[in-house]
N, C-alpha and C. Protein backbone atom coordinates (compact mmCIF):
# COMPACT_ATOMS: atom_id res chain seq x y z
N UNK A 1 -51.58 40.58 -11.23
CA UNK A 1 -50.88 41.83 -11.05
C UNK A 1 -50.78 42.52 -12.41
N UNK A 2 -50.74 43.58 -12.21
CA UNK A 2 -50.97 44.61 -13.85
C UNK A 2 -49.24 44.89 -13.62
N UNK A 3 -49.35 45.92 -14.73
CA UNK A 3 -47.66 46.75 -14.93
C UNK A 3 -47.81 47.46 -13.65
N UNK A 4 -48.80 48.32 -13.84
CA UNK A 4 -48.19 49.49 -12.76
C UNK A 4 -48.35 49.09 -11.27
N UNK A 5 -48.75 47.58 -11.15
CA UNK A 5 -48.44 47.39 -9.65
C UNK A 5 -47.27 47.17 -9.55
N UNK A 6 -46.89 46.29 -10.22
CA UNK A 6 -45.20 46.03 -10.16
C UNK A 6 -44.36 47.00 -10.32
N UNK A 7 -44.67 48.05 -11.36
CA UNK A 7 -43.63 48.58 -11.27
C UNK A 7 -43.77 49.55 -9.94
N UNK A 8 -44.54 49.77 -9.02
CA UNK A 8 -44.90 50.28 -7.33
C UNK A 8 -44.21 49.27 -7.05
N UNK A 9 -44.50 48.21 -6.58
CA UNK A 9 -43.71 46.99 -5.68
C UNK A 9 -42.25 46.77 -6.04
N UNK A 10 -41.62 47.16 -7.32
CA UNK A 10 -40.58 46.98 -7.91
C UNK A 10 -39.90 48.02 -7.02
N UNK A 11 -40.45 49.33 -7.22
CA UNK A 11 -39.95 50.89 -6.99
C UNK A 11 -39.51 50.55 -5.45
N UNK A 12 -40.66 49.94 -4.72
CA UNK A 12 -40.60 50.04 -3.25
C UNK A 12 -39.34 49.45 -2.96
N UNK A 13 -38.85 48.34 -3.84
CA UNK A 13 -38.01 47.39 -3.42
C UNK A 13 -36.14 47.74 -3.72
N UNK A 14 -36.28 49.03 -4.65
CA UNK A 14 -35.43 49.57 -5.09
C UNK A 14 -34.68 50.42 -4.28
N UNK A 15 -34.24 49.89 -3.09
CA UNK A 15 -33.79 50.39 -2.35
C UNK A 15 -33.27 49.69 -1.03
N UNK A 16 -31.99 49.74 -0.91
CA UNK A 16 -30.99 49.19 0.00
C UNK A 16 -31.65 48.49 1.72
N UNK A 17 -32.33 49.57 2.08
CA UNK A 17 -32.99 48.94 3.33
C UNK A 17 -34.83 48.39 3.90
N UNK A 18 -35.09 48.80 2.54
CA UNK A 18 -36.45 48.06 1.94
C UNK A 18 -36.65 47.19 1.30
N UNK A 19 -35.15 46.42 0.95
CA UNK A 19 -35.05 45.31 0.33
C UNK A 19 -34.66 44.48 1.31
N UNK A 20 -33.75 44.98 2.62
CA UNK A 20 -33.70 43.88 3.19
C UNK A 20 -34.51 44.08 4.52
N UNK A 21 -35.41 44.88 4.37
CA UNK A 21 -36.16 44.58 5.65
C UNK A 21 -37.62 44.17 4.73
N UNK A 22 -37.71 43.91 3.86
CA UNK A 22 -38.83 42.84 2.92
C UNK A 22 -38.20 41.11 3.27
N UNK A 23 -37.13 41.36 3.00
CA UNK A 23 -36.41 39.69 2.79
C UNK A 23 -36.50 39.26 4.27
N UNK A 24 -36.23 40.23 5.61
CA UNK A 24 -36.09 40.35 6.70
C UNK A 24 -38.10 39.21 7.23
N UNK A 25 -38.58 39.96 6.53
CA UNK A 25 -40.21 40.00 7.12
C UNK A 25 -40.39 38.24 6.15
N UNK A 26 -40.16 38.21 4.85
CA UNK A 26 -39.98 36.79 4.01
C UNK A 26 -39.32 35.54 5.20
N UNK A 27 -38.81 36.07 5.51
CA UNK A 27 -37.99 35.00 6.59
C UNK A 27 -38.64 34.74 7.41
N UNK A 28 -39.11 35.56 8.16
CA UNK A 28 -39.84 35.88 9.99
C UNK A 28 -41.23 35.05 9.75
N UNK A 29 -41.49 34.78 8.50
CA UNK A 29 -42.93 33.55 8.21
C UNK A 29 -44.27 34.53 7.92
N UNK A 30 -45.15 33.90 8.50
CA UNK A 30 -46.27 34.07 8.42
C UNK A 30 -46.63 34.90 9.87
N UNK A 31 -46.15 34.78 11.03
CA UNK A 31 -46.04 35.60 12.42
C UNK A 31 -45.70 36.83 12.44
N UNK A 32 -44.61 37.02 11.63
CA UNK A 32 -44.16 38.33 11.30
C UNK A 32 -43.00 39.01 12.35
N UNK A 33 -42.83 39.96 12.73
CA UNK A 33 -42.31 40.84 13.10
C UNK A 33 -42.49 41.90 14.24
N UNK A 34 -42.23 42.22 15.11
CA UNK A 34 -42.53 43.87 15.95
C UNK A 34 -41.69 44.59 15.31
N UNK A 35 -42.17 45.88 15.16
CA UNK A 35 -41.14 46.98 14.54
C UNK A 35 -40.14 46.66 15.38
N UNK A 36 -40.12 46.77 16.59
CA UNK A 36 -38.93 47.16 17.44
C UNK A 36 -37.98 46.04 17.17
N UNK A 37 -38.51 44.74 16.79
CA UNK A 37 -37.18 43.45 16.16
C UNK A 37 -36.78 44.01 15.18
N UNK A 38 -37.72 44.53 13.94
CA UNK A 38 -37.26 45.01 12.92
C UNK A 38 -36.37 45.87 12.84
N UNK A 39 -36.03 46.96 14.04
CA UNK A 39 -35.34 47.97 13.81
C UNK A 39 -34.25 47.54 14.91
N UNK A 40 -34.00 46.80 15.62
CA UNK A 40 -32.73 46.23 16.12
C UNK A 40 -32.12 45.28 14.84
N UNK A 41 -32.80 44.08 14.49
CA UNK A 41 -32.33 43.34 13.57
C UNK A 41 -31.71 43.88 12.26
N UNK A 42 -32.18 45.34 12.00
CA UNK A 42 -31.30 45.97 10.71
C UNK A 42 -30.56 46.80 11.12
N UNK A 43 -30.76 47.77 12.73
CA UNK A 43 -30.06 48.33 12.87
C UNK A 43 -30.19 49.47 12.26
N UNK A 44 -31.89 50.01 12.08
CA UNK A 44 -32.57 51.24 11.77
C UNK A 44 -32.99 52.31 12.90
N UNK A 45 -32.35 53.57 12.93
CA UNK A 45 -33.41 54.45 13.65
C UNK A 45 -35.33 54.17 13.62
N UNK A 46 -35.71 54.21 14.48
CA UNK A 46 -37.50 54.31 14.47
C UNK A 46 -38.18 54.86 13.23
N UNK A 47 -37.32 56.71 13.20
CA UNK A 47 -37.97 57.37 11.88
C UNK A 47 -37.83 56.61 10.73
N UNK A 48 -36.26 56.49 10.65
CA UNK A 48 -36.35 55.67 9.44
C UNK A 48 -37.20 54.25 9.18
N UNK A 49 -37.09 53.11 10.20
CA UNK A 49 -38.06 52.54 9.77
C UNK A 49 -39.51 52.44 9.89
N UNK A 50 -39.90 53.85 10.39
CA UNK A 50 -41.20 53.75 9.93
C UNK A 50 -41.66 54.19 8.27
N UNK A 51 -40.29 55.08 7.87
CA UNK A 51 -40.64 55.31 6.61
C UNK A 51 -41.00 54.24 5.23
N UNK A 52 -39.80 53.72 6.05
CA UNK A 52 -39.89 52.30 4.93
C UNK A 52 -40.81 51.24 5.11
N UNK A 53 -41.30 51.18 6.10
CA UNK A 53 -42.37 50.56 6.13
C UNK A 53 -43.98 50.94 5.50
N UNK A 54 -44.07 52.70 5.84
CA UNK A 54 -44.77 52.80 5.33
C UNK A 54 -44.79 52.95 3.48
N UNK A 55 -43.56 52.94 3.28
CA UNK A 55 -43.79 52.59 1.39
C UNK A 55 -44.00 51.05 1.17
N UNK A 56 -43.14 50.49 1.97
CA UNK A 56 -43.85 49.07 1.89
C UNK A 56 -44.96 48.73 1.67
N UNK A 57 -45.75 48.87 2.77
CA UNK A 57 -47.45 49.20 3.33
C UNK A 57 -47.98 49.92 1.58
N UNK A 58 -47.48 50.86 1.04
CA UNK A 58 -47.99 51.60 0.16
C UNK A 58 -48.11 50.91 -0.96
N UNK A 59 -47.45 50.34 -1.28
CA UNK A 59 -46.64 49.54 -2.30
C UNK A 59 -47.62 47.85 -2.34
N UNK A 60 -48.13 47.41 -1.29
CA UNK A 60 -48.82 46.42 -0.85
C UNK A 60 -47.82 45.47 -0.80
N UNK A 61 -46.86 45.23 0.13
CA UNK A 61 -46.18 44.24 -0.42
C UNK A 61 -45.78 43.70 1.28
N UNK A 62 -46.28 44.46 2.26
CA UNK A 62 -46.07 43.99 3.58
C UNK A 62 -47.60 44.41 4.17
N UNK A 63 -47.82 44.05 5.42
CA UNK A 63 -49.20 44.12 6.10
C UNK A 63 -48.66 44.40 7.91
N UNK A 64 -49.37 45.29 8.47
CA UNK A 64 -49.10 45.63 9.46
C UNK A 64 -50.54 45.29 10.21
N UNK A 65 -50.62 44.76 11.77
CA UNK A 65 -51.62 44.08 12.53
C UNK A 65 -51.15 44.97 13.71
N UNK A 66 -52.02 45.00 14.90
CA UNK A 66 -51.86 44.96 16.27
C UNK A 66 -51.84 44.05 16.91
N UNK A 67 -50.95 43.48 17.63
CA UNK A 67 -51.13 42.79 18.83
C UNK A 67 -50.71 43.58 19.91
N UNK A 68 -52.11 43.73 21.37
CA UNK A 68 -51.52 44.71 22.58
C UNK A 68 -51.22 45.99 21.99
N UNK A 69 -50.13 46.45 22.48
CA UNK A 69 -49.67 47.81 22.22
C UNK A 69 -48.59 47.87 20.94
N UNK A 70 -48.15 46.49 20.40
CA UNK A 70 -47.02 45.96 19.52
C UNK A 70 -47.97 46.54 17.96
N UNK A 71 -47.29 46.54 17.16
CA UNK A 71 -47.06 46.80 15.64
C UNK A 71 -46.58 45.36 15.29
N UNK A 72 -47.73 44.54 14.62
CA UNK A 72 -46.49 43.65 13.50
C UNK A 72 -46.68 43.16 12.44
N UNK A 73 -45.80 43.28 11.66
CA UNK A 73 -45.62 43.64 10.17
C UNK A 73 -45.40 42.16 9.68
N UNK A 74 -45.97 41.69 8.65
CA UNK A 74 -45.88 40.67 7.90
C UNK A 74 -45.15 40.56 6.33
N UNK A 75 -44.83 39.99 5.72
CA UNK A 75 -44.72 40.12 4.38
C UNK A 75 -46.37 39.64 3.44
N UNK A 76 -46.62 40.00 2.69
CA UNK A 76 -47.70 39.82 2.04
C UNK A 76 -47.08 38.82 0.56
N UNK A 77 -47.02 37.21 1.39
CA UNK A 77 -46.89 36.43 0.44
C UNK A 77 -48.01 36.47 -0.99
N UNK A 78 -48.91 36.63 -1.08
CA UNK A 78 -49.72 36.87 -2.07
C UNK A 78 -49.43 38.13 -3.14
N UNK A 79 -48.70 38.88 -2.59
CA UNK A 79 -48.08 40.21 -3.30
C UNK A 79 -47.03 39.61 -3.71
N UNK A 80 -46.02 39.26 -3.37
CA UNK A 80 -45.04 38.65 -3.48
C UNK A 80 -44.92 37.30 -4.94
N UNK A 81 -45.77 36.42 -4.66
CA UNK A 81 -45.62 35.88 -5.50
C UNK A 81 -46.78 36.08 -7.01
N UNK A 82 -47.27 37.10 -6.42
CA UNK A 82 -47.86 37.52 -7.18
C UNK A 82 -46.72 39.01 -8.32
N UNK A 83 -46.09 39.39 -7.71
CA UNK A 83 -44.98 40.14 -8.49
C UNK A 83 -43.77 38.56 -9.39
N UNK A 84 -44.17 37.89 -8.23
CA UNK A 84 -43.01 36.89 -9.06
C UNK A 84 -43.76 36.42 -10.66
N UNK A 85 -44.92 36.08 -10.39
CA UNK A 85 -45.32 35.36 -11.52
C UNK A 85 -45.41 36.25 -12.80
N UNK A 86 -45.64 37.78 -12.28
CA UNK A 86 -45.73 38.66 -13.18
C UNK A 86 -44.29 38.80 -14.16
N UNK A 87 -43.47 39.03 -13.42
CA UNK A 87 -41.91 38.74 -14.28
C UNK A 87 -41.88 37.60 -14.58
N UNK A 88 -42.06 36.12 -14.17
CA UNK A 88 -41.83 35.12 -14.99
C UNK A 88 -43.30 35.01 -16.01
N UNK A 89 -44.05 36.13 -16.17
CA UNK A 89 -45.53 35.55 -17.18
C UNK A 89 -45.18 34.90 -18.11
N UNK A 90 -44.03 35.32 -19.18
CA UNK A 90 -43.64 34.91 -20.45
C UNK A 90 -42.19 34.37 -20.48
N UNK A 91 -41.59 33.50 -19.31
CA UNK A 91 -40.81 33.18 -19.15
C UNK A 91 -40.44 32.03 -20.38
N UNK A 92 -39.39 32.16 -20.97
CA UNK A 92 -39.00 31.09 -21.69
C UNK A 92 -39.81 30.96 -23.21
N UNK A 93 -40.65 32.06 -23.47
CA UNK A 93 -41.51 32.07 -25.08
C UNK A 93 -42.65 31.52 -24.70
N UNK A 94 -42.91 31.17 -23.26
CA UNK A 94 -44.28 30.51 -23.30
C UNK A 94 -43.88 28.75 -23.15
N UNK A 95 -42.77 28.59 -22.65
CA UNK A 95 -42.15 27.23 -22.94
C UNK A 95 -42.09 26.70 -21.76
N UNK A 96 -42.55 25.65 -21.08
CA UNK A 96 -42.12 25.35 -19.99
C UNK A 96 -40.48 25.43 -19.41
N UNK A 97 -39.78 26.27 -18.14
CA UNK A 97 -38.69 26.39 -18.17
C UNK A 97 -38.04 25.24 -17.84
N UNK A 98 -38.64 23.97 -17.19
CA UNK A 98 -38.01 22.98 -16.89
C UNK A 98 -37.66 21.76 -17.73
N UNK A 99 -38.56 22.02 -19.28
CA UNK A 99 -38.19 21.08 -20.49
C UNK A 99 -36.72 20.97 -20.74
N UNK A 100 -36.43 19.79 -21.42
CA UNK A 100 -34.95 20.06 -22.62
C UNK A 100 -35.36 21.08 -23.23
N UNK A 101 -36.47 21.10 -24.06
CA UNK A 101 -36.47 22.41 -25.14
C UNK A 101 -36.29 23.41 -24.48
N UNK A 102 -36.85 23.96 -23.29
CA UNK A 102 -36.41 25.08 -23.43
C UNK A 102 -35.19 25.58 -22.83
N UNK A 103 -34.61 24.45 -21.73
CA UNK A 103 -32.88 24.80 -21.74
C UNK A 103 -32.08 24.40 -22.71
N UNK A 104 -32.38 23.67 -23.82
CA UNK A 104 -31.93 23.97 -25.26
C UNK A 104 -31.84 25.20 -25.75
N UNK A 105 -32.87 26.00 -25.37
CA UNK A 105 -33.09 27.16 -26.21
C UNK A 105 -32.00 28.13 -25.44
N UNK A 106 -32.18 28.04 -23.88
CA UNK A 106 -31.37 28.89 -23.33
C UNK A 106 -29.79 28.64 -23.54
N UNK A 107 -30.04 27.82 -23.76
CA UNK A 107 -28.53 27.61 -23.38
C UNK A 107 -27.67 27.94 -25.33
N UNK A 108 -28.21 27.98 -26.25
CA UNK A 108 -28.19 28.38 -27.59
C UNK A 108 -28.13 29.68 -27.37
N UNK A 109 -28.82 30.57 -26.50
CA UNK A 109 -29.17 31.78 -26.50
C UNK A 109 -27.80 32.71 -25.88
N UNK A 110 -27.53 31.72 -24.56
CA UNK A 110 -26.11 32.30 -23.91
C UNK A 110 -25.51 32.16 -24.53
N UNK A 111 -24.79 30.83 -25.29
CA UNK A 111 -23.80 30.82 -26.80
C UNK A 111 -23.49 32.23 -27.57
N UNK A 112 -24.92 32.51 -28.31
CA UNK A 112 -25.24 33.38 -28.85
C UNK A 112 -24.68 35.15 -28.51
N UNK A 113 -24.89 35.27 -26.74
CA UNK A 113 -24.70 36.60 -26.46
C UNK A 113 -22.68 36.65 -25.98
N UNK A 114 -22.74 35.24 -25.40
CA UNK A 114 -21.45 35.25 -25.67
C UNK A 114 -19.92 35.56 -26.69
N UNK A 115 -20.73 35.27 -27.75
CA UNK A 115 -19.70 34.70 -29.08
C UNK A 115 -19.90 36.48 -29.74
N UNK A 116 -20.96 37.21 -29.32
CA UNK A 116 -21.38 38.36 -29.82
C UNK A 116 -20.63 39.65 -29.49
């Protein structure tokens, strides 16, 4: 993932009912969703969630299929942890986060912003 995907997938996510109808679709697996669960389960008008879906969709961070006459929307685990790894790239100086050293370091570091 580059900057400016994330910061699209970031943008998409920046927002109250596109965050939880992302977390909504994260949950629902790999099967996914019908709009029409989606928009009982949050308790969205149609318009509205088609909007947000389609920034989702824009954003690449969900995937929409047909089954029959149904709409259903997936989360796009590969986007997903692909935004994750991008914020943790340089996690910790390059340090493994699960060493002593580097929760040594963190934990020196909170000291630090604390006492400041």
């Amino acid at each position: 993932m580059n900057s400016s995907s994330a910061v699209k997938a970031l943008g998409a996510l920046a927002q109250e009912h596109r965050l939880a109808l992302f977390r909504l679709l994260v949950q629902a697996g790999e099967h996914g969703m019908p709009a029409g669960g989606i928009a009982e389960a949050l308790d969205l008008p149609n318009s509205s969630l088609s909007f947000h879906l389609a920034h989702l969709t824009r954003a690449g961070l969900i995937q929409q299929r047909r089954e029959g006459r149904s709409l259903i929307y997936t989360a796009d685990y590969g986007a997903m942890n692909g935004l994750v790894g991008f914020l943790m790239e340089n996690c910790c100086g390059g340090a493994d986060c699960a060493s002593p050293k580097a929760r040594g370091t963190q934990a020196v570091q909170s000291e630090r912003r604390k006492s400041a």
